[in-house]
Protein backbone atom coordinates (compact mmCIF):
# COMPACT_ATOMS: atom_id res chain seq x y z
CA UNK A 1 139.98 85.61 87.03
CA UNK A 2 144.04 85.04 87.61
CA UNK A 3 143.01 81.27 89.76
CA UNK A 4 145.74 79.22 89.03
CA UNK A 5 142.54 76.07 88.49
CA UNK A 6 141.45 78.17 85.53
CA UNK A 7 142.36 76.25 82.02
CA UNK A 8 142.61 79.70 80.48
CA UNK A 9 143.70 83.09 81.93
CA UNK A 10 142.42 86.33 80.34
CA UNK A 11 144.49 90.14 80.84
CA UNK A 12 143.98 93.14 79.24
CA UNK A 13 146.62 95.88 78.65
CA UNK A 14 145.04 98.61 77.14
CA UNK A 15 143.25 97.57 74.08
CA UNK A 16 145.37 94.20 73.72
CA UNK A 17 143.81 91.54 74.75
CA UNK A 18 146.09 88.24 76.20
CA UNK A 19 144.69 84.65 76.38
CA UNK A 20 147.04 82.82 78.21
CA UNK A 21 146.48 78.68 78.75
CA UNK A 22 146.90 77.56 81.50
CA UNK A 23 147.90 73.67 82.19
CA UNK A 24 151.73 74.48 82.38
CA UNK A 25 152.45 71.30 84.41
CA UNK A 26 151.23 69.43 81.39
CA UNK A 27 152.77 71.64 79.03
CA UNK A 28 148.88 73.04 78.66
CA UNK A 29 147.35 70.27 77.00
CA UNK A 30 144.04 70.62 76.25
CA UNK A 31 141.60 68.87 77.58
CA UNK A 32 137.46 69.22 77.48
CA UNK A 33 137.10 71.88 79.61
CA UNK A 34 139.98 74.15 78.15
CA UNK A 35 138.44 73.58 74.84
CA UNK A 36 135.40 75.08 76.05
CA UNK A 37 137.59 78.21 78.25
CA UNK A 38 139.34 78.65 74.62
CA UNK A 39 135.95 78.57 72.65
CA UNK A 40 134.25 80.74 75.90
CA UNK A 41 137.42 83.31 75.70
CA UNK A 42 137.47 84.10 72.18
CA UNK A 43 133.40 84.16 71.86
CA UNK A 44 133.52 86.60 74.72
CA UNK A 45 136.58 89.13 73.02
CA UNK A 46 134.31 89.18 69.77
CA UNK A 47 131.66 91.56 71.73
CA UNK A 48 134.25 93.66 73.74
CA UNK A 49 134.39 96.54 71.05
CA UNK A 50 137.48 97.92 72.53
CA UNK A 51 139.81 95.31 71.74
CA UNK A 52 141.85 95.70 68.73
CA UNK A 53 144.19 93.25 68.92
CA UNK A 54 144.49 89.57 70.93
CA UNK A 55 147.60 87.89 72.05
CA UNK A 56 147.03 84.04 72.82
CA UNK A 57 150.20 82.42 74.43
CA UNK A 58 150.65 79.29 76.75
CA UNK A 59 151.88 79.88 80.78
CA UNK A 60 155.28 77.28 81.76
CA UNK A 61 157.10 75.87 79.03
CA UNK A 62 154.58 75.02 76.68
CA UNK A 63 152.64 76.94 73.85
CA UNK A 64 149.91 73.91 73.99
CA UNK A 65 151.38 70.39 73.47
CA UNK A 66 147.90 68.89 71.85
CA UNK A 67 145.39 67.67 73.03
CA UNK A 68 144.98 65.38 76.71
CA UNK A 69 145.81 62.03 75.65
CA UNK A 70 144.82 60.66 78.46
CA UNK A 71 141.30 61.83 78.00
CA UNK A 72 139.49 59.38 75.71
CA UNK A 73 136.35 61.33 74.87
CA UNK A 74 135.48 58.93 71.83
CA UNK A 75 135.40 55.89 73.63
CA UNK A 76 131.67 54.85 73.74
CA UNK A 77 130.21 57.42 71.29
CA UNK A 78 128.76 56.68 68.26
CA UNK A 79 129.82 58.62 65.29
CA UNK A 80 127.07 61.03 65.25
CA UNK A 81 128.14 61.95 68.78
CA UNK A 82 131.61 62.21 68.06
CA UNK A 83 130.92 64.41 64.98
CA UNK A 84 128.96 66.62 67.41
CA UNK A 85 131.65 66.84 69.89
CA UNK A 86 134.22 67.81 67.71
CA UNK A 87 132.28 70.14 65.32
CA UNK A 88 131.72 72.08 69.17
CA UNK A 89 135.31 72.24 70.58
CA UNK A 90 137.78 71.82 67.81
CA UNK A 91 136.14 72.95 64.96
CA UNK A 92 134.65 75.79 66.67
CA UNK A 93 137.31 77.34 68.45
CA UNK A 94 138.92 77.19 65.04
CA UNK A 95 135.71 79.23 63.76
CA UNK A 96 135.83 81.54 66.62
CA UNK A 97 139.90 82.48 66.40
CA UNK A 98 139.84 82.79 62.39
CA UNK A 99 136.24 84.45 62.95
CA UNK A 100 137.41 87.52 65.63
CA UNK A 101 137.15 90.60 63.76
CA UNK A 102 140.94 91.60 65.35
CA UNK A 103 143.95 89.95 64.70
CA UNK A 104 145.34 87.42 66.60
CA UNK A 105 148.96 86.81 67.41
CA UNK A 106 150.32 83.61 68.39
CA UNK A 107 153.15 84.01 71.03
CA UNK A 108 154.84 80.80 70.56
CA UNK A 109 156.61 80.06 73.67
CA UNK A 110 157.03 76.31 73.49
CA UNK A 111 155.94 73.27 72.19
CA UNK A 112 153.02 73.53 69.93
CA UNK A 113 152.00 70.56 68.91
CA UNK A 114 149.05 68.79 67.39
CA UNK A 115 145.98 70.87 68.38
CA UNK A 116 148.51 73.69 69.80
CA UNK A 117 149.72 74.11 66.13
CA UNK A 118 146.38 73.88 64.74
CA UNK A 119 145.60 76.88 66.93
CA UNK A 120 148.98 79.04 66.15
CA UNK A 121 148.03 78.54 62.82
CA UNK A 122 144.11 79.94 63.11
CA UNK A 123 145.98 82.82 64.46
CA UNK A 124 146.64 86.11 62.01
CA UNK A 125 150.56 86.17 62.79
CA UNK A 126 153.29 83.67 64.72
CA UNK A 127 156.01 85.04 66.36
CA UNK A 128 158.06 82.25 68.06
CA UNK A 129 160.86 82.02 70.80
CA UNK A 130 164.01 80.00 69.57
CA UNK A 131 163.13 77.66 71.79
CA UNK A 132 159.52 76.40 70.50
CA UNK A 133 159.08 73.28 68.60
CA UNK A 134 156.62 72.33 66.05
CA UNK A 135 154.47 69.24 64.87
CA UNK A 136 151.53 67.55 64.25
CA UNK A 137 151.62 63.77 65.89
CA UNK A 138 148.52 62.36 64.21
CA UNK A 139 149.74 60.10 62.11
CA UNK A 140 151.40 58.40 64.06
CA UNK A 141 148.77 58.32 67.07
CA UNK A 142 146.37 57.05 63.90
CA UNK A 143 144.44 59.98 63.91
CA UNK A 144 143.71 63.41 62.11
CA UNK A 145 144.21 67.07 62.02
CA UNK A 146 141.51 69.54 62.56
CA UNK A 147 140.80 72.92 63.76
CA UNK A 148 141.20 74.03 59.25
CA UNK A 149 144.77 72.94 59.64
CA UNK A 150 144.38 70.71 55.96
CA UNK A 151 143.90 74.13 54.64
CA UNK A 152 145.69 76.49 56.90
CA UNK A 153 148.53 74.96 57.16
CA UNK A 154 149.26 74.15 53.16
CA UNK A 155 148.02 78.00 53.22
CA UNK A 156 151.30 79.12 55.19
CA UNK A 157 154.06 76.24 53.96
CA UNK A 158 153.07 74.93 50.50
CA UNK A 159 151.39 71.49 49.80
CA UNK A 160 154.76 69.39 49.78
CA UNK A 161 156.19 70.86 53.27
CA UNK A 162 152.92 70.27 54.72
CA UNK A 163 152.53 66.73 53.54
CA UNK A 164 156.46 65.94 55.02
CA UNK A 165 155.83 67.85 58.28
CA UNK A 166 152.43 65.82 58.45
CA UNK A 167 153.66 62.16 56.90
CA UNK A 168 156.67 62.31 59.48
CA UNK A 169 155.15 63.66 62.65
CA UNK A 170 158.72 64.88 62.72
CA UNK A 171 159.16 68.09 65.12
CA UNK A 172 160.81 71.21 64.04
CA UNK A 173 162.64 73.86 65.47
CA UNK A 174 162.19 77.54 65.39
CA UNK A 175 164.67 78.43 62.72
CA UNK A 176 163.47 75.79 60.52
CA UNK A 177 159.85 76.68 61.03
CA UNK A 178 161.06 80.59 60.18
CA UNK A 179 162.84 79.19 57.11
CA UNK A 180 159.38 77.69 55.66
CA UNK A 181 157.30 80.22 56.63
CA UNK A 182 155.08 78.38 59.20
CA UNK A 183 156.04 81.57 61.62
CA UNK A 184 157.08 84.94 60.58
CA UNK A 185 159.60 86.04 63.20
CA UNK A 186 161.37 83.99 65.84
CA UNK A 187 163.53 85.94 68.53
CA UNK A 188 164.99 84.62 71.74
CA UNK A 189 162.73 83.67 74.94
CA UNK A 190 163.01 86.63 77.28
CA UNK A 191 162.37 89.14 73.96
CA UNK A 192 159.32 86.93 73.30
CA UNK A 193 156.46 88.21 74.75
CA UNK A 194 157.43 91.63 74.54
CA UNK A 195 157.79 91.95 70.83
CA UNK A 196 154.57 90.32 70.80
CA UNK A 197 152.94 92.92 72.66
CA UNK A 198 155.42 95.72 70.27
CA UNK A 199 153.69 94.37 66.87
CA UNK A 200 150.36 94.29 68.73
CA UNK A 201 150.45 97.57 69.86
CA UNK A 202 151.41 99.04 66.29
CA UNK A 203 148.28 97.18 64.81
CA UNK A 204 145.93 98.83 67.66
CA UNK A 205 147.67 102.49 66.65
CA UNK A 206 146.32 101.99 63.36
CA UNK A 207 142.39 102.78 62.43
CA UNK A 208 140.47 99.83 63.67
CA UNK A 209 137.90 99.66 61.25
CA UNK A 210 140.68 99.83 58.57
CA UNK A 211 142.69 96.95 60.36
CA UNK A 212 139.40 94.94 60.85
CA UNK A 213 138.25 95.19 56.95
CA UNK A 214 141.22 93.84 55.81
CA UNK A 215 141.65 91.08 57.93
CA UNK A 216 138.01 89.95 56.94
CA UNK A 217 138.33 90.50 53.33
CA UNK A 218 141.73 88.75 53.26
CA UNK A 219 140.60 85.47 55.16
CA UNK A 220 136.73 85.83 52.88
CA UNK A 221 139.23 85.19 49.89
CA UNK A 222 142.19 83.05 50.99
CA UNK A 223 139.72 80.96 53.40
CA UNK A 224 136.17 80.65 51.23
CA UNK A 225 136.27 77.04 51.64
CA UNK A 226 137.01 77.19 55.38
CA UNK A 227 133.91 75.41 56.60
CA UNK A 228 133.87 72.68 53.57
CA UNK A 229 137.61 71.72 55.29
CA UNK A 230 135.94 71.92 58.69
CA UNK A 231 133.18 69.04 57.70
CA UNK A 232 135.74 66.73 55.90
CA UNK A 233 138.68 67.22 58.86
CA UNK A 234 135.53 65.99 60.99
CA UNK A 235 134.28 62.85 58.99
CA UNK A 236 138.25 61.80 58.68
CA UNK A 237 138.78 62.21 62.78
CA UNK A 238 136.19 59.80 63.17
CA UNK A 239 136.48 57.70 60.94
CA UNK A 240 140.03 57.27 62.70
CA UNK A 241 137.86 56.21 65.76
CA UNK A 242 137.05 52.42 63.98
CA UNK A 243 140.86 51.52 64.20
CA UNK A 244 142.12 49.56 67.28
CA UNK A 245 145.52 50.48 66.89
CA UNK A 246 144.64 53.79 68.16
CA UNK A 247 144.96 53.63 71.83
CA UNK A 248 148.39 52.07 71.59
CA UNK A 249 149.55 54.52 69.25
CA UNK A 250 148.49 56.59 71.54
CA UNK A 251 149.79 55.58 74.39
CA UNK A 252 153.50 54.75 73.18
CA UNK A 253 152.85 59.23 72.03
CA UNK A 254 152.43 59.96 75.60
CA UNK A 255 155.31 58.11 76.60
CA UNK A 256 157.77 59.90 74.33
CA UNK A 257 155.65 63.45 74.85
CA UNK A 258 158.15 66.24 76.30
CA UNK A 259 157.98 66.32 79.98
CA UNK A 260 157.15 69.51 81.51
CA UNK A 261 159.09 70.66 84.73
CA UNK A 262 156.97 69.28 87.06
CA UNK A 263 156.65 65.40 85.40
C-alpha cells in the first residue's frame, strides 16, 4: 500500500483517515489513473464505518498542480465520450469527496491549482501552509472548471472574487487566499500537517453521528443544486474541446507550470 508507483497513498491514524497523492516529481498532477485512485480512495473510506474524519494532502512540494497536461484524453472522442469521461473522473470524485459522510480537510501543502483547487474546495475545511499557491488556469489554457467549482468556489469567496481569480488565472498566495476566505487557517510548513491532524482529531472526539448530520444537512442546503452545476461544468468543458487554440494554450501553460524539484 506505501509503493512509491501508487498515484495515491492511503494511512490511517486512529480514526483519521490520510489520502496522500502521490506524483510529487510532477508536483502530483493528475492524470487518468490518479483520477480513478482518488475516485477508488474516497468510494472505499465511505464504507469503513470507523473513520470519522479524512485528511487529503499532496506528497513533495505540491498539493496537486491540475490536471496532466500532457495527457490529451479528448483528442479523438466525440462529445458523448468526452461527457462520459468526465462525468466518471472529475465530476465524480467531486461527488464522492462532497458525498463522504465525514469531513474532509484539505492540507494544503503547495500548489493547488486547477483541478487541485477544485478538489481543496470539495473538501469540508482548508488549512494551508504559507507557502501554497492558488489558481485556476483554464482560461487561459481555453478550457473550464469542474469538479462543482462554479458553485463551490463563489460558495467560499463571493461571485466578484471568484470571477477575478477565474478571469485572470492569476495565482495567489496563502495570506491573500486567508484574507478572502478561500482557506480558513494558514500556518507555516513544518506546523502544517500537524494542525491538520489537531483539528481532525477534535472533530473525531466529538459524537459521530452528531458530526455526520450536520455536515449532510449543511451541504443538502448550501449545495441542492450540486449536480445541476455538475451537468453544465460538463457541457462547457467540452464544448471547449471544438477550439484549436487549445493545445497551444496549453502547451505555452506547461511551459510556465512551477517546476517541481526533480524537473
Amino acid at each position: 500500500m506505501q509503493s512509491e508507483m501508487q498515484r495515491v497513498v492511503i494511512e490511517r491514524d486512529g480514526p483519521i483517515a490520510i489520502v496522500r497523492l502521490n506524483r510529487p516529481d510532477v508536483l502530483n498532477a493528475i492524470d487518468l489513473a490518479m483520477w480513478q485512485a482518488l475516485l477508488g480512495a474516497f468510494e472505499g473510506l465511505r464504507d469503513e464505518r470507523d473513520v470519522r474524519v479524512c485528511l487529503i494532502t499532496g506528497n513533495g512540494r505540491g498539493f496537486c498542480s491540475g490536471a496532466d497536461l500532457k495527457e490529451t484524453a479528448w483528442k479523438g472522442e466525440t462529445a458523448e465520450q468526452s461527457k462520459i469521461r468526465i462525468d466518471t473522473h472529475h465530476q465524480q470524485l467531486a461527488r464522492a469527496i462532497v458525498g463522504l459522510p465525514v469531513p474532509v480537510i484539505a492540507c494544503v501543502n503547495g500548489y493547488a491549482l486547477g483541478g487541485g483547487l477544485e478538489i481543496a474546495l470539495a473538501a469540508d475545511i482548508r488549512i494551508a501552509s504559507r507557502e501554497a499557491k492558488f489558481g485556476f488556469p483554464e482560461a487561459a489554457i481555453g478550457r473550464f472548471i469542474t469538479g462543482g467549482a462554479s458553485l463551490l468556489l463563489q460558495r467560499a469567496i463571493g461571485p466578484s472574487r471568484a470571477k477575478l481569480l477565474l478571469y485572470t488565472s492569476d495565482h495567489i498566495a496563502a495570506d491573500e487566499a486567508l484574507s478572502i476566505g478561500l482557506v480558513d487557517e494558514v500556518v507555516e510548513p513544518h506546523d502544517l500537517f500537524e494542525r491538520a491532524k489537531a483539528i481532525a482529531a477534535r472533530i473525531a472526539g466529538n459524537p459521530p453521528h452528531s458530526v455526520q448530520m450536520m455536515k449532510r444537512m449543511l451541504d443538502e442546503i448550501s449545495l441542492s443544486n450540486f449536480e445541476d452545476v455538475l451537468a453544465k461544468e460538463t457541457e462547457a468543458l467540452v464544448a471547449t474541446y471544438g477550439y484549436s487554440d487549445i493545445e497551444n494554450a496549453a502547451r505555452a501553460f506547461t511551459n510556465r507550470r512551477p517546476q517541481s524539484q526533480k524537473e
